[in-house]
PDB file of N, CA and C in Angstrom:
ATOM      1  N   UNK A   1     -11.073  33.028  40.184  1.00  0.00           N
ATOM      2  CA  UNK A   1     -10.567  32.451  38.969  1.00  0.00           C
ATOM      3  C   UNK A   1      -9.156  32.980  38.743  1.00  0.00           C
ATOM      4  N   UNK A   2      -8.042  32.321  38.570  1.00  0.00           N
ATOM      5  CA  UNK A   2      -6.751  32.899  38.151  1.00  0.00           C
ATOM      6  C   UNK A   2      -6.684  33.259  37.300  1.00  0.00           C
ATOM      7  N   UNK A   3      -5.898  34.193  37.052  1.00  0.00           N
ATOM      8  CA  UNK A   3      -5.668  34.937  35.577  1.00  0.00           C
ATOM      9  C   UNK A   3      -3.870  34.017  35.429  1.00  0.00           C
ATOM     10  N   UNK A   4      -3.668  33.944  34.335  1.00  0.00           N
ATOM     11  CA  UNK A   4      -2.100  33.217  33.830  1.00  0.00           C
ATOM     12  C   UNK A   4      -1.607  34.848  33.549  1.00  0.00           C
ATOM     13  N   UNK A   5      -0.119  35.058  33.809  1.00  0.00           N
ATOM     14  CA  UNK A   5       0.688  35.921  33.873  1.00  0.00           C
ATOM     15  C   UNK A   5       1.321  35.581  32.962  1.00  0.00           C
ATOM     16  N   UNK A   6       2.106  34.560  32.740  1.00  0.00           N
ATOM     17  CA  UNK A   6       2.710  34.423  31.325  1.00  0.00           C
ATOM     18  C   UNK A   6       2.242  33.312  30.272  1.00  0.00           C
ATOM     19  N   UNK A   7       2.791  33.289  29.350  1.00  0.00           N
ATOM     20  CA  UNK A   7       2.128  32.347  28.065  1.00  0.00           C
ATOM     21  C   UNK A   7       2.169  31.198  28.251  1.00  0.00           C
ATOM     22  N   UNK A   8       1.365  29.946  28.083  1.00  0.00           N
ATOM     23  CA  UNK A   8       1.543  28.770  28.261  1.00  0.00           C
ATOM     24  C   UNK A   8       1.219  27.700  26.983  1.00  0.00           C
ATOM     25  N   UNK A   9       1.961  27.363  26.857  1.00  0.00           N
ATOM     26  CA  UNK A   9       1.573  26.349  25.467  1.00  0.00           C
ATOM     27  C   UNK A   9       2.169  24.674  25.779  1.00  0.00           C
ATOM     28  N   UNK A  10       0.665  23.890  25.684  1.00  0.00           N
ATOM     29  CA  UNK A  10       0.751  22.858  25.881  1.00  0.00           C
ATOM     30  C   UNK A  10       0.856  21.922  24.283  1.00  0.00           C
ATOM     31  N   UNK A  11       1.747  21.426  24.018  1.00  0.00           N
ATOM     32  CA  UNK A  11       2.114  20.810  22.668  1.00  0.00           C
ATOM     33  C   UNK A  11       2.051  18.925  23.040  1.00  0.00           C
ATOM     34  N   UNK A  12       1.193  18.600  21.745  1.00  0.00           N
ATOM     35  CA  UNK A  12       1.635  17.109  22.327  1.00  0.00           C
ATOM     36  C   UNK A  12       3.088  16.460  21.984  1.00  0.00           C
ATOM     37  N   UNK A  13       3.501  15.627  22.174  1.00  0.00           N
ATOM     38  CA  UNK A  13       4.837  14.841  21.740  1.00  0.00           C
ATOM     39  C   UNK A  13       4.207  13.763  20.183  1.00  0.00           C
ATOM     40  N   UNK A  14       4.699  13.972  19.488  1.00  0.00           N
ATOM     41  CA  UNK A  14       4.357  13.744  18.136  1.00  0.00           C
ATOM     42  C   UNK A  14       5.296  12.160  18.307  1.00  0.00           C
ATOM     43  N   UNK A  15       4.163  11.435  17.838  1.00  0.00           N
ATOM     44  CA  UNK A  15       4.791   9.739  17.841  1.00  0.00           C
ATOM     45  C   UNK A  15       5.580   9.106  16.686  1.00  0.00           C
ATOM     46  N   UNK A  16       5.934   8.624  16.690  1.00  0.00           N
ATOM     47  CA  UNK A  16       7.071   8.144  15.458  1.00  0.00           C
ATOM     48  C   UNK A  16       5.647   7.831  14.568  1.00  0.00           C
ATOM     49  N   UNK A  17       5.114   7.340  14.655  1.00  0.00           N
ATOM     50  CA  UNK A  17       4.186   6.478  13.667  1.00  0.00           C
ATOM     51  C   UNK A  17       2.802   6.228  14.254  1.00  0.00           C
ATOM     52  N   UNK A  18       2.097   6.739  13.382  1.00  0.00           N
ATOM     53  CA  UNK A  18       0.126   6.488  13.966  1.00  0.00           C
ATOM     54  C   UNK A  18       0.149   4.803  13.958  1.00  0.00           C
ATOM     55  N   UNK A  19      -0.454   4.381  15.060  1.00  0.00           N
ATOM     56  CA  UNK A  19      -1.042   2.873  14.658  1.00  0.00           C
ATOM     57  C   UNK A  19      -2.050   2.852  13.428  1.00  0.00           C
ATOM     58  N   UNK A  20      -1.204   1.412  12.863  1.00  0.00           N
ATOM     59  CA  UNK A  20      -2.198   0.902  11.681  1.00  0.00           C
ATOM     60  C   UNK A  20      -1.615   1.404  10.205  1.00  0.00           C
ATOM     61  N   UNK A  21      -0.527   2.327  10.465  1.00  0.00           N
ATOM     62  CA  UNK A  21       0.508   2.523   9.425  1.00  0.00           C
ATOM     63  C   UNK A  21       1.381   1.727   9.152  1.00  0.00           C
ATOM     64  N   UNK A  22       1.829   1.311   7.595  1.00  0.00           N
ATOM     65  CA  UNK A  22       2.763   0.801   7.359  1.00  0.00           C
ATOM     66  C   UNK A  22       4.078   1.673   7.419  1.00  0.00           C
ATOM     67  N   UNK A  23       5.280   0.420   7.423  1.00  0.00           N
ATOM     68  CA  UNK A  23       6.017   1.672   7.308  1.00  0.00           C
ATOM     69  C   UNK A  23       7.201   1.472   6.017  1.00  0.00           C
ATOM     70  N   UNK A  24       8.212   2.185   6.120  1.00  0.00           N
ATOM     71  CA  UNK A  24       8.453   2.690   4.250  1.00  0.00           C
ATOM     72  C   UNK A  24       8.417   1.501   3.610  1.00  0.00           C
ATOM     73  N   UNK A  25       9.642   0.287   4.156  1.00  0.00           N
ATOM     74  CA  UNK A  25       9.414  -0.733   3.375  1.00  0.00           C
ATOM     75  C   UNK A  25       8.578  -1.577   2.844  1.00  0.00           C
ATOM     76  N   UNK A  26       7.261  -2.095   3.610  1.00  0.00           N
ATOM     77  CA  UNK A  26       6.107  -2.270   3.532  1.00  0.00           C
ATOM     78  C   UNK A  26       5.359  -1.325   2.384  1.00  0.00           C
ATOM     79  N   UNK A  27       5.363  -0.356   2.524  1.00  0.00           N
ATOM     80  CA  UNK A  27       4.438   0.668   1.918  1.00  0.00           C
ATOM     81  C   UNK A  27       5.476   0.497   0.171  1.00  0.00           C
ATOM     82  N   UNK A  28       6.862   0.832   0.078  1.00  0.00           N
ATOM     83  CA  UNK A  28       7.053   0.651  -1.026  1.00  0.00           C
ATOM     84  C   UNK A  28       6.809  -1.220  -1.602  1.00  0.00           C
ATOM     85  N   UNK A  29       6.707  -2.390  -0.980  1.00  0.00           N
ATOM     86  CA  UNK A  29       6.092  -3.848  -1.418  1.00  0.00           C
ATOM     87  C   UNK A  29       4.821  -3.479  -1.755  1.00  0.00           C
ATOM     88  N   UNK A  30       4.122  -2.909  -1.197  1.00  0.00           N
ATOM     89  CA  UNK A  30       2.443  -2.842  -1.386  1.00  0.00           C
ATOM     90  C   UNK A  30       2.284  -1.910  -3.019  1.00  0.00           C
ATOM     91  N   UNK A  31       3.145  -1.239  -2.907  1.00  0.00           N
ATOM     92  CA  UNK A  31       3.109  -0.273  -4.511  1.00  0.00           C
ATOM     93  C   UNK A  31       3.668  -1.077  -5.784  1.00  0.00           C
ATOM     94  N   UNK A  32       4.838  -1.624  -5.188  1.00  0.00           N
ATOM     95  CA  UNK A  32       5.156  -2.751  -6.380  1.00  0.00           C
ATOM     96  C   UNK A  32       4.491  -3.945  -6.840  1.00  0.00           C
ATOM     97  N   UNK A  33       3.600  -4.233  -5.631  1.00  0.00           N
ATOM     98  CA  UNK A  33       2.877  -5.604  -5.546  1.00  0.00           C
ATOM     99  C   UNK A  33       1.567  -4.722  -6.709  1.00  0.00           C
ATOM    100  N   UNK A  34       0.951  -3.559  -6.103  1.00  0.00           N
ATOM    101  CA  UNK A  34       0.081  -3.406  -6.858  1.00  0.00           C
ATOM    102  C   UNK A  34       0.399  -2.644  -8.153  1.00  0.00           C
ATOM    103  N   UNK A  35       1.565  -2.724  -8.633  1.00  0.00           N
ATOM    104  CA  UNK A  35       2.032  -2.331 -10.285  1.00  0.00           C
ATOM    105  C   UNK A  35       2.006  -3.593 -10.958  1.00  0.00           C
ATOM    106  N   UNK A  36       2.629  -4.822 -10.349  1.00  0.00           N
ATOM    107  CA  UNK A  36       2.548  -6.101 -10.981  1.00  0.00           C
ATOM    108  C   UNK A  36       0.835  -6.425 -10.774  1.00  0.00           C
ATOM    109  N   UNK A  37       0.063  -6.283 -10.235  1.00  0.00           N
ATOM    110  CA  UNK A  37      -1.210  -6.192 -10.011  1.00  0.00           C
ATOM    111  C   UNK A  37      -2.050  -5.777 -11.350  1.00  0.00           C
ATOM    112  N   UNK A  38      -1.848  -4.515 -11.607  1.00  0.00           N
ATOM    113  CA  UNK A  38      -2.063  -3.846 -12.654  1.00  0.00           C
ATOM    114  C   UNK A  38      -1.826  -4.516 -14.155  1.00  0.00           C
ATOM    115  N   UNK A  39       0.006  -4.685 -14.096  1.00  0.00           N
ATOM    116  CA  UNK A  39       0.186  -5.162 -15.253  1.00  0.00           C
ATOM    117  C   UNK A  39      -0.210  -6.111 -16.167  1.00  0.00           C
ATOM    118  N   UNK A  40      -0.568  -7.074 -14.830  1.00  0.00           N
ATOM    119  CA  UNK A  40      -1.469  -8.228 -14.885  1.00  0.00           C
ATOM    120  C   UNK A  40      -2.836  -8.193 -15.816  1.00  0.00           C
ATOM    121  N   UNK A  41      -3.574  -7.037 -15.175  1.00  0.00           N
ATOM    122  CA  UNK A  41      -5.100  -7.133 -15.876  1.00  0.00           C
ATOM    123  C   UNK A  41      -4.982  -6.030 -17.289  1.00  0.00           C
ATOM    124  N   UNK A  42      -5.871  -6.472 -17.800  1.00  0.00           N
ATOM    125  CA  UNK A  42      -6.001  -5.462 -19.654  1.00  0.00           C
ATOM    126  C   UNK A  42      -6.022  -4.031 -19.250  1.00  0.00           C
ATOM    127  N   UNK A  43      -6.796  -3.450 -17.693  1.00  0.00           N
ATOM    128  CA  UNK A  43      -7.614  -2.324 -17.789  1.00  0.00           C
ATOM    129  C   UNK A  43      -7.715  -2.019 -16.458  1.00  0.00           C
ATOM    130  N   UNK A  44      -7.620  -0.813 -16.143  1.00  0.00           N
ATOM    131  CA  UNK A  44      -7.475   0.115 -14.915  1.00  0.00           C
ATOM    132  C   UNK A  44      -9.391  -0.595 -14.266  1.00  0.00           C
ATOM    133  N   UNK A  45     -10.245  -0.571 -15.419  1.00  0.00           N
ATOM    134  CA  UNK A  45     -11.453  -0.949 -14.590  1.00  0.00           C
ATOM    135  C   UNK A  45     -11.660  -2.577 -14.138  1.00  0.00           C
ATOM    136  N   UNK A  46     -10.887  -3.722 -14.971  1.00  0.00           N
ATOM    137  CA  UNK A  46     -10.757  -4.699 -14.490  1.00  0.00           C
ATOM    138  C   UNK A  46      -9.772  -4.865 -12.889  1.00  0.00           C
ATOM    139  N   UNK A  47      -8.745  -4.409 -12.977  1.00  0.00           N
ATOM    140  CA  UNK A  47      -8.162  -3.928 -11.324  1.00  0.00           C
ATOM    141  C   UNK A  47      -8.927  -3.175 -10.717  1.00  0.00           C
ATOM    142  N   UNK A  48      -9.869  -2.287 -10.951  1.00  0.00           N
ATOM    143  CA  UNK A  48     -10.727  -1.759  -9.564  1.00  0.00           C
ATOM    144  C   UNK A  48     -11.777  -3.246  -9.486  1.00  0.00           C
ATOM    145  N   UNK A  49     -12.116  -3.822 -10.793  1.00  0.00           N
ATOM    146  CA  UNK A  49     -13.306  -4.953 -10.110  1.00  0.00           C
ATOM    147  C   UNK A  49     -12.451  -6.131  -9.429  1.00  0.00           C
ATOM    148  N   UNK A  50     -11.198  -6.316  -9.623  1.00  0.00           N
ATOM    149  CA  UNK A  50     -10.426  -7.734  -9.103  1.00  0.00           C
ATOM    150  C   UNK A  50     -10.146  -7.090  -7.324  1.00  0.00           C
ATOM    151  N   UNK A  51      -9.655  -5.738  -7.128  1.00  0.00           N
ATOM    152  CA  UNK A  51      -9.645  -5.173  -6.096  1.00  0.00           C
ATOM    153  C   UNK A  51     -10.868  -4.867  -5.245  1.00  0.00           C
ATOM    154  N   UNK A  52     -12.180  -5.304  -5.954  1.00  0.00           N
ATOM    155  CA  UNK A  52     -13.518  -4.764  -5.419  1.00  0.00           C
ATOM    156  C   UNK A  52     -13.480  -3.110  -4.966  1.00  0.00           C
ATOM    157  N   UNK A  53     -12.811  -2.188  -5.437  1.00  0.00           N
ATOM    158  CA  UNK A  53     -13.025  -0.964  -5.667  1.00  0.00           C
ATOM    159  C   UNK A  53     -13.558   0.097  -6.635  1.00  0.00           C
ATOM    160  N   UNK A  54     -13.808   1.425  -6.555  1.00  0.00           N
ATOM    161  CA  UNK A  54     -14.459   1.982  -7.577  1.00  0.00           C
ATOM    162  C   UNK A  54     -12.926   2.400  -8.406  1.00  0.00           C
ATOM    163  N   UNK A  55     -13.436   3.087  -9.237  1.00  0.00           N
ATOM    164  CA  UNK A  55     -11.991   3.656 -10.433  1.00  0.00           C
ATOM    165  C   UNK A  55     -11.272   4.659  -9.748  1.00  0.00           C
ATOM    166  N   UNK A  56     -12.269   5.244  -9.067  1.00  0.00           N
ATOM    167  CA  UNK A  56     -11.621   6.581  -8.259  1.00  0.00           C
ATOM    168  C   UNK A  56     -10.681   6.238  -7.128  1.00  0.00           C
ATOM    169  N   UNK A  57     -11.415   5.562  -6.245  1.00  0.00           N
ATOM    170  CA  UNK A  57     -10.310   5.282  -5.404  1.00  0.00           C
ATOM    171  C   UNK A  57      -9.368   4.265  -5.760  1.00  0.00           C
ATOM    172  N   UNK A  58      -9.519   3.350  -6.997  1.00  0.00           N
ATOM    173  CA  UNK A  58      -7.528   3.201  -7.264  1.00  0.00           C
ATOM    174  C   UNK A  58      -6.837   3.781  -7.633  1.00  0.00           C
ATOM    175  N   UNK A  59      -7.121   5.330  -8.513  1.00  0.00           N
ATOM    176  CA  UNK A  59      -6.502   6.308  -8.989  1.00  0.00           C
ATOM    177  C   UNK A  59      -6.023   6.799  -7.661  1.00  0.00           C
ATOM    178  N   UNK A  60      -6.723   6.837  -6.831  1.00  0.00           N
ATOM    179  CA  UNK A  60      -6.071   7.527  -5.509  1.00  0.00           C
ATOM    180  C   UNK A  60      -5.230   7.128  -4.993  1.00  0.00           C
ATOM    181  N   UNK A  61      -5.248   5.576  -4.664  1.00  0.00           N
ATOM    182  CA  UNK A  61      -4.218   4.256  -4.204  1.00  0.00           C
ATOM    183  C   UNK A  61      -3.049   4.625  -4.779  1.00  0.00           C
ATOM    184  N   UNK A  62      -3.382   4.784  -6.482  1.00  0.00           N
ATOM    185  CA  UNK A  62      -2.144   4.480  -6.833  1.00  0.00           C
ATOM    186  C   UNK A  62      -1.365   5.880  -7.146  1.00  0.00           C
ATOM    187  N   UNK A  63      -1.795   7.269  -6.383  1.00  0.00           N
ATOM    188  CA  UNK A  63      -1.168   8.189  -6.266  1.00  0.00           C
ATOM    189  C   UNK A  63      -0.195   8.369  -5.426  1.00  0.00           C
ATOM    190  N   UNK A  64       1.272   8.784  -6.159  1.00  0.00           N
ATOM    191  CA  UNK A  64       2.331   9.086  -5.118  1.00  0.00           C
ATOM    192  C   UNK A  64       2.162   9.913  -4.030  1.00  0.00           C
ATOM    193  N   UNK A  65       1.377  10.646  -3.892  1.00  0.00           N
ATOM    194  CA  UNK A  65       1.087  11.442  -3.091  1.00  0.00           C
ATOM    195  C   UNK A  65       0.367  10.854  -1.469  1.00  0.00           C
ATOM    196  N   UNK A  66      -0.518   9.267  -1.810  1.00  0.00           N
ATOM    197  CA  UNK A  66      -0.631   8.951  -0.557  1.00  0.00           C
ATOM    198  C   UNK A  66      -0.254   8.044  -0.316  1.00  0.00           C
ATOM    199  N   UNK A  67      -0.247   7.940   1.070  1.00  0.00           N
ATOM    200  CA  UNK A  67       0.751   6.464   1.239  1.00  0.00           C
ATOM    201  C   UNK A  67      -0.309   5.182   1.751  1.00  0.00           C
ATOM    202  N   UNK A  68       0.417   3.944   0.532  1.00  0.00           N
ATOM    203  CA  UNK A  68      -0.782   2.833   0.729  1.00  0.00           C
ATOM    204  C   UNK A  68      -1.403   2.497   2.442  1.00  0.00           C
ATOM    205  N   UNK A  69      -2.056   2.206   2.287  1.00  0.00           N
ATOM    206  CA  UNK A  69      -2.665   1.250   3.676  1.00  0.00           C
ATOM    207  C   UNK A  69      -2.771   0.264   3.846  1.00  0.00           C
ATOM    208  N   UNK A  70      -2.980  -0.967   4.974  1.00  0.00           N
ATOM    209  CA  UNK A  70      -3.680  -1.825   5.214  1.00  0.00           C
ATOM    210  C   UNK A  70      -4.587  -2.700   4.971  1.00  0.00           C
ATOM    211  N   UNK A  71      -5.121  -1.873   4.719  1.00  0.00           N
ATOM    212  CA  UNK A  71      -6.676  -2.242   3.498  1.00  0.00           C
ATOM    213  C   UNK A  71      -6.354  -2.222   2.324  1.00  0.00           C
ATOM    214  N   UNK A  72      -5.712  -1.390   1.815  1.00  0.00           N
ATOM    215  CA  UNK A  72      -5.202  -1.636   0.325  1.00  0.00           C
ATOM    216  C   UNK A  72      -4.371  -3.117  -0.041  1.00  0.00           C
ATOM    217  N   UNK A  73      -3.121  -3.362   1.379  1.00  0.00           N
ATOM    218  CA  UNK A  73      -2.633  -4.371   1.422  1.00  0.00           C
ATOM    219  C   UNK A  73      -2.896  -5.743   0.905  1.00  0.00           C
ATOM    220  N   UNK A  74      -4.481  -5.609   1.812  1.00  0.00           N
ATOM    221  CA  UNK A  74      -5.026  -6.678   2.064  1.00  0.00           C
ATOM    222  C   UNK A  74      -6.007  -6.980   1.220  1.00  0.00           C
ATOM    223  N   UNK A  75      -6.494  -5.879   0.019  1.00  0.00           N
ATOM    224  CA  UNK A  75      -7.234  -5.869  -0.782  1.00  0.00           C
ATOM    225  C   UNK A  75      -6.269  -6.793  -2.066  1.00  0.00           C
ATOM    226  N   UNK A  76      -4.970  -6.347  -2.543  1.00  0.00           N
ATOM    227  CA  UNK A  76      -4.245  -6.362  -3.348  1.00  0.00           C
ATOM    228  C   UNK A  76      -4.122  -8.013  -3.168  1.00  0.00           C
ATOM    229  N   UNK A  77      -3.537  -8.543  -1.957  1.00  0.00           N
ATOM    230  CA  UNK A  77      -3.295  -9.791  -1.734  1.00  0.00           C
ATOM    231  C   UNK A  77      -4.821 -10.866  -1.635  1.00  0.00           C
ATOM    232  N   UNK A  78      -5.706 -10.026  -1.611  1.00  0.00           N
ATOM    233  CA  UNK A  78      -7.029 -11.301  -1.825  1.00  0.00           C
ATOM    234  C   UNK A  78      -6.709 -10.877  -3.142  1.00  0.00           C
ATOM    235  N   UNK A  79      -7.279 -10.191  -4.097  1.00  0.00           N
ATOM    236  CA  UNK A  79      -7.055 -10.249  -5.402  1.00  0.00           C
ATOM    237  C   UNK A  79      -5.809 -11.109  -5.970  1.00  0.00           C
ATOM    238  N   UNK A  80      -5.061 -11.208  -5.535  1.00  0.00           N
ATOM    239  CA  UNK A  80      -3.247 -12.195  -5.993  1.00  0.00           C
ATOM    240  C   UNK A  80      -3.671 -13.665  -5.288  1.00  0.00           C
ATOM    241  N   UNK A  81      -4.474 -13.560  -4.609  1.00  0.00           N
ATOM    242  CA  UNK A  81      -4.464 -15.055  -3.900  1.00  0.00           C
ATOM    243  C   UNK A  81      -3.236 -15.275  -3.114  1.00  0.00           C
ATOM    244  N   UNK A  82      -2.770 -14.297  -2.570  1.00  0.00           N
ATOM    245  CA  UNK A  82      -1.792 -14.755  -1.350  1.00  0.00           C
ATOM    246  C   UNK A  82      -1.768 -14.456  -0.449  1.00  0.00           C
ATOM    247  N   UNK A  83      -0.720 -14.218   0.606  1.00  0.00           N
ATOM    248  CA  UNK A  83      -1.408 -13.559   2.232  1.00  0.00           C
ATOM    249  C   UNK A  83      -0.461 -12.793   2.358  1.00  0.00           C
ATOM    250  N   UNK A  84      -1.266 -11.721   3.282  1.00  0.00           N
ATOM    251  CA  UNK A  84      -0.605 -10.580   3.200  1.00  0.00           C
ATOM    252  C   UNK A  84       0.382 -10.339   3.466  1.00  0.00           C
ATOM    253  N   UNK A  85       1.166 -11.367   4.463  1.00  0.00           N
ATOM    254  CA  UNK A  85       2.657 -11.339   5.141  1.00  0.00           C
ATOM    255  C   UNK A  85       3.207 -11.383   3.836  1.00  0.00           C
ATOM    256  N   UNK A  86       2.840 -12.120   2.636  1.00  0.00           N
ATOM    257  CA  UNK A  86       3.495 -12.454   1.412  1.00  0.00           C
ATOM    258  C   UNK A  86       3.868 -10.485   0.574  1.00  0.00           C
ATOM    259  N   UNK A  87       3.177  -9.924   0.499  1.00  0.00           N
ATOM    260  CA  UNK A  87       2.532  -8.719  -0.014  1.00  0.00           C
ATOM    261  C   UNK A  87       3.494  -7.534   0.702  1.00  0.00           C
ATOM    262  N   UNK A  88       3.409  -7.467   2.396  1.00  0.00           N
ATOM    263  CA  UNK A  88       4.082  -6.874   2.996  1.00  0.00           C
ATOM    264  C   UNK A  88       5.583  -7.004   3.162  1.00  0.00           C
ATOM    265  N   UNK A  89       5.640  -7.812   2.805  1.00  0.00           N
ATOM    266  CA  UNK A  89       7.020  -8.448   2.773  1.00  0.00           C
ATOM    267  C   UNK A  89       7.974  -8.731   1.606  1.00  0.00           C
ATOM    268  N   UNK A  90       7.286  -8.159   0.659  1.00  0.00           N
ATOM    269  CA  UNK A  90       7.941  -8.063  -0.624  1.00  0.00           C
ATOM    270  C   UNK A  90       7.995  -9.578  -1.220  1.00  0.00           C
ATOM    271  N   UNK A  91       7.611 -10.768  -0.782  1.00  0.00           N
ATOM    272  CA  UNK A  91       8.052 -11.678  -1.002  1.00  0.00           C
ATOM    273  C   UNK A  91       7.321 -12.141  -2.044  1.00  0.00           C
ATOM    274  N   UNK A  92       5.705 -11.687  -2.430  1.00  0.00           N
ATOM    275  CA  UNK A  92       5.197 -11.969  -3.769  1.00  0.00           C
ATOM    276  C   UNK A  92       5.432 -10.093  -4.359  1.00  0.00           C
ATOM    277  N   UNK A  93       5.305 -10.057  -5.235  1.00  0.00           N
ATOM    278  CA  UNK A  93       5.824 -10.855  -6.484  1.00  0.00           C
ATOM    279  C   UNK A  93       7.361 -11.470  -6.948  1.00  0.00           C
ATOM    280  N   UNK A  94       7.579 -10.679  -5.657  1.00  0.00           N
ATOM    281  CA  UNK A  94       9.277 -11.270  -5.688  1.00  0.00           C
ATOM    282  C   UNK A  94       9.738 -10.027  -7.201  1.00  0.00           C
ATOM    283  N   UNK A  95      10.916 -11.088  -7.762  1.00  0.00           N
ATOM    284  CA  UNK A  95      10.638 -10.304  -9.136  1.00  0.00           C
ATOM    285  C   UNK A  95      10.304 -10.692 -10.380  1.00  0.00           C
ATOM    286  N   UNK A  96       9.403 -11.443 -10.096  1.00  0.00           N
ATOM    287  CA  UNK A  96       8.658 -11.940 -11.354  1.00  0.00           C
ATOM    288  C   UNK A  96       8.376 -10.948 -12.425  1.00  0.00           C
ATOM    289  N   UNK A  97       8.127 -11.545 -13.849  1.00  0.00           N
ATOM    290  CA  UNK A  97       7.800 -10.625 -14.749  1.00  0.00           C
ATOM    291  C   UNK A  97       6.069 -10.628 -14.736  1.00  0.00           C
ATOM    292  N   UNK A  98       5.638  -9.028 -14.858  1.00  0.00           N
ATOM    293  CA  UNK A  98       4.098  -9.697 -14.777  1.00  0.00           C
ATOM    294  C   UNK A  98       3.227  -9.810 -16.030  1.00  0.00           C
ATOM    295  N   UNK A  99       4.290  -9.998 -17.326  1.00  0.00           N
ATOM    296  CA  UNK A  99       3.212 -10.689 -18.417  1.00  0.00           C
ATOM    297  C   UNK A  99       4.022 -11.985 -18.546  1.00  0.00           C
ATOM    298  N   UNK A 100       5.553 -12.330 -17.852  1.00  0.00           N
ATOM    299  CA  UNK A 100       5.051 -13.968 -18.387  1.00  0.00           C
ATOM    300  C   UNK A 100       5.531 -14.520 -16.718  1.00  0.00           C
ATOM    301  N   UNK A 101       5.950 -14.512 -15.378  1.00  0.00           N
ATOM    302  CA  UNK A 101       5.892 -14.505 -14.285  1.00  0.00           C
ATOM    303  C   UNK A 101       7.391 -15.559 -14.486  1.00  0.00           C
ATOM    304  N   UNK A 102       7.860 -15.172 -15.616  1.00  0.00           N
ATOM    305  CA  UNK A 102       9.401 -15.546 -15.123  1.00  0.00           C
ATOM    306  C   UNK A 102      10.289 -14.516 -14.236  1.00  0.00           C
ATOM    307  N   UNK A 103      11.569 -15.018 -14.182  1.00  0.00           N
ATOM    308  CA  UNK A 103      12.392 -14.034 -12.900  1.00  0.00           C
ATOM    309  C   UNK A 103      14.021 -13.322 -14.009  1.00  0.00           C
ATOM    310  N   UNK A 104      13.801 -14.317 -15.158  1.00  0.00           N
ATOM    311  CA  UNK A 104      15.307 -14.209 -16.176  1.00  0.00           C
ATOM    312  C   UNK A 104      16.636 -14.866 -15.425  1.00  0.00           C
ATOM    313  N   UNK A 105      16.417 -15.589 -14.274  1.00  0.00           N
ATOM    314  CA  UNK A 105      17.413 -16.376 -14.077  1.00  0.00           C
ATOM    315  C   UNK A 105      17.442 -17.667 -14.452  1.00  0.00           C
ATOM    316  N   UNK A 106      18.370 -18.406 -14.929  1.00  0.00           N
ATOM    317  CA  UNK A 106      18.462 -19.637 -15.091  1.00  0.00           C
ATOM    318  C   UNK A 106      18.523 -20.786 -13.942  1.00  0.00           C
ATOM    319  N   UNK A 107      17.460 -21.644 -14.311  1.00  0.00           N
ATOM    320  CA  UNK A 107      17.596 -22.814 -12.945  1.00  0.00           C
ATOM    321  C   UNK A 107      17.423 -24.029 -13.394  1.00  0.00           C
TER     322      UNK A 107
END
């Protein structure tokens, strides 16, 4: 059996990004999408039932501390009735207002 003579340390190479992560821009659409989300319903427990989640984990969702997901994405956009490219992409809500879903520009 060999004995090692000097120290050896095998480190992995750390990847830009785990699969299945969004990334910043995405992740900040998905937080705005789900504030207009929010603003939308009367009550933190009507958005966990439109989201089909418990109370706890949208308190968690909607903590700065983690960063949205996929599933959240895709939760947020069945609840809005749109698709998720819409959601990820900043493109709903756009900047609508979310108690009367005007934009304040004139057209």
């Amino acid at each position: 059996m060999p004995i090692l003579t000097t120290k050896q340390v095998w480190r992995r190479v750390p990847t830009r990004r785990r699969r299945g992560t969004l990334s910043a821009e995405a992740q900040a659409n998905v937080r705005k999408a789900l504030l207009f989300l929010a603003a939308r319903c009367s009550s933190p427990d009507q958005l966990a039932e439109a989201l089909d989640i418990t109370l706890a984990a949208l308190w968690k969702a909607r903590s700065p501390r983690r960063t949205p997901s996929v599933r959240l994405a895709a939760l947020v956009a069945r609840a809005a009735h749109v698709n998720l490219e819409d959601v990820l992409s900043g493109a709903w809500p756009g900047d609508a207002c979310p108690t009367c879903g005007g934009t304040g520009r004139s057209s």
